[in-house]
PDB file of N, CA and C in Angstrom:
ATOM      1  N   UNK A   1     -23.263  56.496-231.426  1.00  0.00           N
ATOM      2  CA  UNK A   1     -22.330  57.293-232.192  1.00  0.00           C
ATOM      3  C   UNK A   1     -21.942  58.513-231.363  1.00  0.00           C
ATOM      4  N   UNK A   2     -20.720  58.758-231.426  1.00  0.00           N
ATOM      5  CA  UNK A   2     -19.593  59.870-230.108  1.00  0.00           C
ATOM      6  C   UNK A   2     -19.659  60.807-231.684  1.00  0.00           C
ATOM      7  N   UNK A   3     -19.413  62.563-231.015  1.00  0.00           N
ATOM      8  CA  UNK A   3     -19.338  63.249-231.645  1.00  0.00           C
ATOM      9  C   UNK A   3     -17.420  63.752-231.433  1.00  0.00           C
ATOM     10  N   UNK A   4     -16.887  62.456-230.960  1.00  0.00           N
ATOM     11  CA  UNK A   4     -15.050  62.761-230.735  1.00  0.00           C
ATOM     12  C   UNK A   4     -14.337  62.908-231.581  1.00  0.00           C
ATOM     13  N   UNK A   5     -13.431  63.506-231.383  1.00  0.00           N
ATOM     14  CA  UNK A   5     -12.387  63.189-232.363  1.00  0.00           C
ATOM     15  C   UNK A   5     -12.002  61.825-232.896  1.00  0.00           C
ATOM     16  N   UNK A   6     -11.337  61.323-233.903  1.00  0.00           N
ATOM     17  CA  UNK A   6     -11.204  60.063-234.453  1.00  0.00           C
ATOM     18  C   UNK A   6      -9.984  60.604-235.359  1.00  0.00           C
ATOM     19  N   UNK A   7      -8.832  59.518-235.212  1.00  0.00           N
ATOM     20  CA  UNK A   7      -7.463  59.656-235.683  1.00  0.00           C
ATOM     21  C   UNK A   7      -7.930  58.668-236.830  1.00  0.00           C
ATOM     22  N   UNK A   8      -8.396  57.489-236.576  1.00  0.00           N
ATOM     23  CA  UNK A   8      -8.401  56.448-237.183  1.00  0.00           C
ATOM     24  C   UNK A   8      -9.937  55.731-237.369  1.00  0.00           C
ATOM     25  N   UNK A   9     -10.465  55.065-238.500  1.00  0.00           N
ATOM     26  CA  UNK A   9     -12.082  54.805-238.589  1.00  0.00           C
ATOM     27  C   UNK A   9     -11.621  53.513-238.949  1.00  0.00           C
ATOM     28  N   UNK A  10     -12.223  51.994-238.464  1.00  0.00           N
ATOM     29  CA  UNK A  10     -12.235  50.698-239.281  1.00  0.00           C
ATOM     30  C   UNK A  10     -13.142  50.445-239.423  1.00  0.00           C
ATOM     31  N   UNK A  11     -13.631  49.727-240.717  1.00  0.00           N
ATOM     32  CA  UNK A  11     -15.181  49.054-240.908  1.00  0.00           C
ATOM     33  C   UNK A  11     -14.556  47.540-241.035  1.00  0.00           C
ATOM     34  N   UNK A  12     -15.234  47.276-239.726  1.00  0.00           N
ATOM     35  CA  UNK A  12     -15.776  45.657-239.940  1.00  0.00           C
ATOM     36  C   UNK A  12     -14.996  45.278-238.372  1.00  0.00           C
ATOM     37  N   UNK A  13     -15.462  44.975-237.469  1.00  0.00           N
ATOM     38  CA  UNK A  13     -15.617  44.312-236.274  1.00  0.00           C
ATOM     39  C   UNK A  13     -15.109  43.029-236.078  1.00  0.00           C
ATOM     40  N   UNK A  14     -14.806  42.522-237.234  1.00  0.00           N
ATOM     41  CA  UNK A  14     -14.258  40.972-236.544  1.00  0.00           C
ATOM     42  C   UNK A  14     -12.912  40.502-236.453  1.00  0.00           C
ATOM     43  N   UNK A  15     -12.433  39.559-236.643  1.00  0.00           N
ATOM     44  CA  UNK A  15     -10.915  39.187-235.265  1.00  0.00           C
ATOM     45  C   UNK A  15     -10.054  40.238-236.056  1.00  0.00           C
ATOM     46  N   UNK A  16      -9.809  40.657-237.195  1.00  0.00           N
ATOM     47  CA  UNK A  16      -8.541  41.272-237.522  1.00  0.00           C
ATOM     48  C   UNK A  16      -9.099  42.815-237.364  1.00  0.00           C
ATOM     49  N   UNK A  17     -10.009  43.158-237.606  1.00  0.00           N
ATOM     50  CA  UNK A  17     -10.695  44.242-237.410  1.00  0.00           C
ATOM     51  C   UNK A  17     -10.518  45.013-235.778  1.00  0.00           C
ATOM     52  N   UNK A  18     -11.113  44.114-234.648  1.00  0.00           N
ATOM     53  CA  UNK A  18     -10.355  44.290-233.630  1.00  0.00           C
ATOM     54  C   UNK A  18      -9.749  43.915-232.540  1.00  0.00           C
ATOM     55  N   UNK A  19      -8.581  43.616-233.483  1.00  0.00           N
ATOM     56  CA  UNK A  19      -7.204  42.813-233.108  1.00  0.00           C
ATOM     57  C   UNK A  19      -6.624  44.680-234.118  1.00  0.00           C
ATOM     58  N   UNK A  20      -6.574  45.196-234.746  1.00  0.00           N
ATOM     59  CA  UNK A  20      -6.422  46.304-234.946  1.00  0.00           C
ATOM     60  C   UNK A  20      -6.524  47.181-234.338  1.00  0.00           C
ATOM     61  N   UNK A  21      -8.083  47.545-234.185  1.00  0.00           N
ATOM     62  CA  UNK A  21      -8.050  48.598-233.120  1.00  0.00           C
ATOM     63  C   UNK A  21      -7.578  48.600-231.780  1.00  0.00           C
ATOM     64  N   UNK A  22      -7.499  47.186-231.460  1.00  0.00           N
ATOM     65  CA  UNK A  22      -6.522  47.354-230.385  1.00  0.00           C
ATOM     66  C   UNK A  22      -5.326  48.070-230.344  1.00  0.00           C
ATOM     67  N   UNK A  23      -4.725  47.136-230.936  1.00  0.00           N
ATOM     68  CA  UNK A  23      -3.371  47.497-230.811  1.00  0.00           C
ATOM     69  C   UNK A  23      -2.773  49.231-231.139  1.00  0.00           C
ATOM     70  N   UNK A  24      -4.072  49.634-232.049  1.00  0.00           N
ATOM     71  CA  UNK A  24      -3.889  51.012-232.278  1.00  0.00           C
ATOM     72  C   UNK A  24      -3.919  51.896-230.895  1.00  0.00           C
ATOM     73  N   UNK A  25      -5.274  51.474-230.724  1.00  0.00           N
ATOM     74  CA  UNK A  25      -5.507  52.122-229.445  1.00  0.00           C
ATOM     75  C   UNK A  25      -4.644  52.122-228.263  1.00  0.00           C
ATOM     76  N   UNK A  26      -3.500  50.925-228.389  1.00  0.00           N
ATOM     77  CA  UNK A  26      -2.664  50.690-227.271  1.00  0.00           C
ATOM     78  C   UNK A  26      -1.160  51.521-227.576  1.00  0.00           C
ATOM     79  N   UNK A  27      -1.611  52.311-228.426  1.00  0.00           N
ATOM     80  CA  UNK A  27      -0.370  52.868-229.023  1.00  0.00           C
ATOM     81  C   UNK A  27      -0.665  54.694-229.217  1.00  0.00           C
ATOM     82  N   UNK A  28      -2.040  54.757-228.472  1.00  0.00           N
ATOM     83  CA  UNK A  28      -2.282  55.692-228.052  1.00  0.00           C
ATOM     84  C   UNK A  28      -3.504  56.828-229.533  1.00  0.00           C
ATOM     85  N   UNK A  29      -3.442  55.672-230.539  1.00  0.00           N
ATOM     86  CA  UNK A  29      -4.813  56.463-231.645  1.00  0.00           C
ATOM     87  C   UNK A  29      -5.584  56.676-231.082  1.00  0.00           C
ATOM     88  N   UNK A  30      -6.732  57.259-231.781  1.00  0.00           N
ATOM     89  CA  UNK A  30      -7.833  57.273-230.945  1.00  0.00           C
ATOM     90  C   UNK A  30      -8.872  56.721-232.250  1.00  0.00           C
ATOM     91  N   UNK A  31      -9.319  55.485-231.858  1.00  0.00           N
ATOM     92  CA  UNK A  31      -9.807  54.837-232.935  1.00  0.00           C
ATOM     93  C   UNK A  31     -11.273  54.131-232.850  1.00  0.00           C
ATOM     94  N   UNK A  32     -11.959  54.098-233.750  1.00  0.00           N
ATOM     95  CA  UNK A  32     -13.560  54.105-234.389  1.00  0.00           C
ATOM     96  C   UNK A  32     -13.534  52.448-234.949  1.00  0.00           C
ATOM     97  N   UNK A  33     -14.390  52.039-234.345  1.00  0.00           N
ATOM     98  CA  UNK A  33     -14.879  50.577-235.403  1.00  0.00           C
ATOM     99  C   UNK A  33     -16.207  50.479-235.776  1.00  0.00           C
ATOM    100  N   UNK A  34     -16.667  50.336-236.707  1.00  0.00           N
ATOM    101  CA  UNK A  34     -17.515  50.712-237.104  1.00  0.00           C
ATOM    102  C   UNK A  34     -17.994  49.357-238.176  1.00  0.00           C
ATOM    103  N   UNK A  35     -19.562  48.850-237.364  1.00  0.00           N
ATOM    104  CA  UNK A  35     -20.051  47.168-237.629  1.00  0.00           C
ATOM    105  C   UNK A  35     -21.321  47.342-237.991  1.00  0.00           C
ATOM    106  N   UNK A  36     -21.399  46.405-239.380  1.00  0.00           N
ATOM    107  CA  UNK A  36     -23.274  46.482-239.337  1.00  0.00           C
ATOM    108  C   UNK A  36     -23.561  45.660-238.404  1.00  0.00           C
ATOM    109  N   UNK A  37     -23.230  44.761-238.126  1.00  0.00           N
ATOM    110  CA  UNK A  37     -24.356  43.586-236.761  1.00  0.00           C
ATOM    111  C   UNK A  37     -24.375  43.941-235.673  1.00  0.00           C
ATOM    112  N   UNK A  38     -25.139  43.254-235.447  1.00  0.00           N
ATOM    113  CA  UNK A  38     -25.153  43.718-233.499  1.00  0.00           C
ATOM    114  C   UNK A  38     -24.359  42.945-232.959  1.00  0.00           C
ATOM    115  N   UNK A  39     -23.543  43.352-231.966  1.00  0.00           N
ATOM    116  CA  UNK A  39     -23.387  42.112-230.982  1.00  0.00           C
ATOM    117  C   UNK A  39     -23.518  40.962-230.785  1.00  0.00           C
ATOM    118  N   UNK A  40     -22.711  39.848-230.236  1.00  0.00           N
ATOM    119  CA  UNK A  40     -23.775  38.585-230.083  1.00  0.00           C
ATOM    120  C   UNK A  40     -23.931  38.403-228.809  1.00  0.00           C
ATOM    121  N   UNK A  41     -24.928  38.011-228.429  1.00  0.00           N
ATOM    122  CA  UNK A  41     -25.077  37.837-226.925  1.00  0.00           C
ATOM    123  C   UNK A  41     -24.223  37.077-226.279  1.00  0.00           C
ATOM    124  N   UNK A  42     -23.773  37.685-224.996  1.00  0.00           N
ATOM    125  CA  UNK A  42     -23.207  36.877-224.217  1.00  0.00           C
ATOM    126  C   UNK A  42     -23.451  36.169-223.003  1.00  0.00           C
ATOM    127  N   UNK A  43     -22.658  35.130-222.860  1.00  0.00           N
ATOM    128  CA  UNK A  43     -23.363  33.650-221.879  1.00  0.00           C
ATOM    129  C   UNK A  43     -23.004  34.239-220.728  1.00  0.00           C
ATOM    130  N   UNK A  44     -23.523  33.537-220.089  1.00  0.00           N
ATOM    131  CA  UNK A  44     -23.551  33.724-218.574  1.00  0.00           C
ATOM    132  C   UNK A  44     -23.641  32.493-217.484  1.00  0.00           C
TER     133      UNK A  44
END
């Protein structure tokens, strides 16, 4: 957790969630997602 500024907060991490913050962020917000799960591991 960043103590930054935040234009914008989303709860929930998955495809529309961020497929959002993207696009926010590509539009110059400054934007928060915010997930209960962890991560899933990734392959290698």
């Amino acid at each position: 957790m960043t103590n930054q500024p935040t234009e914008i907060a989303i709860v929930g991490g998955g495809m529309v969630g961020g497929a959002l913050a993207l696009g926010l962020a590509q539009h110059g917000f400054s934007v928060m997602v915010i997930e209960h799960a962890q991560p899933a591991p990734v392959c290698r």
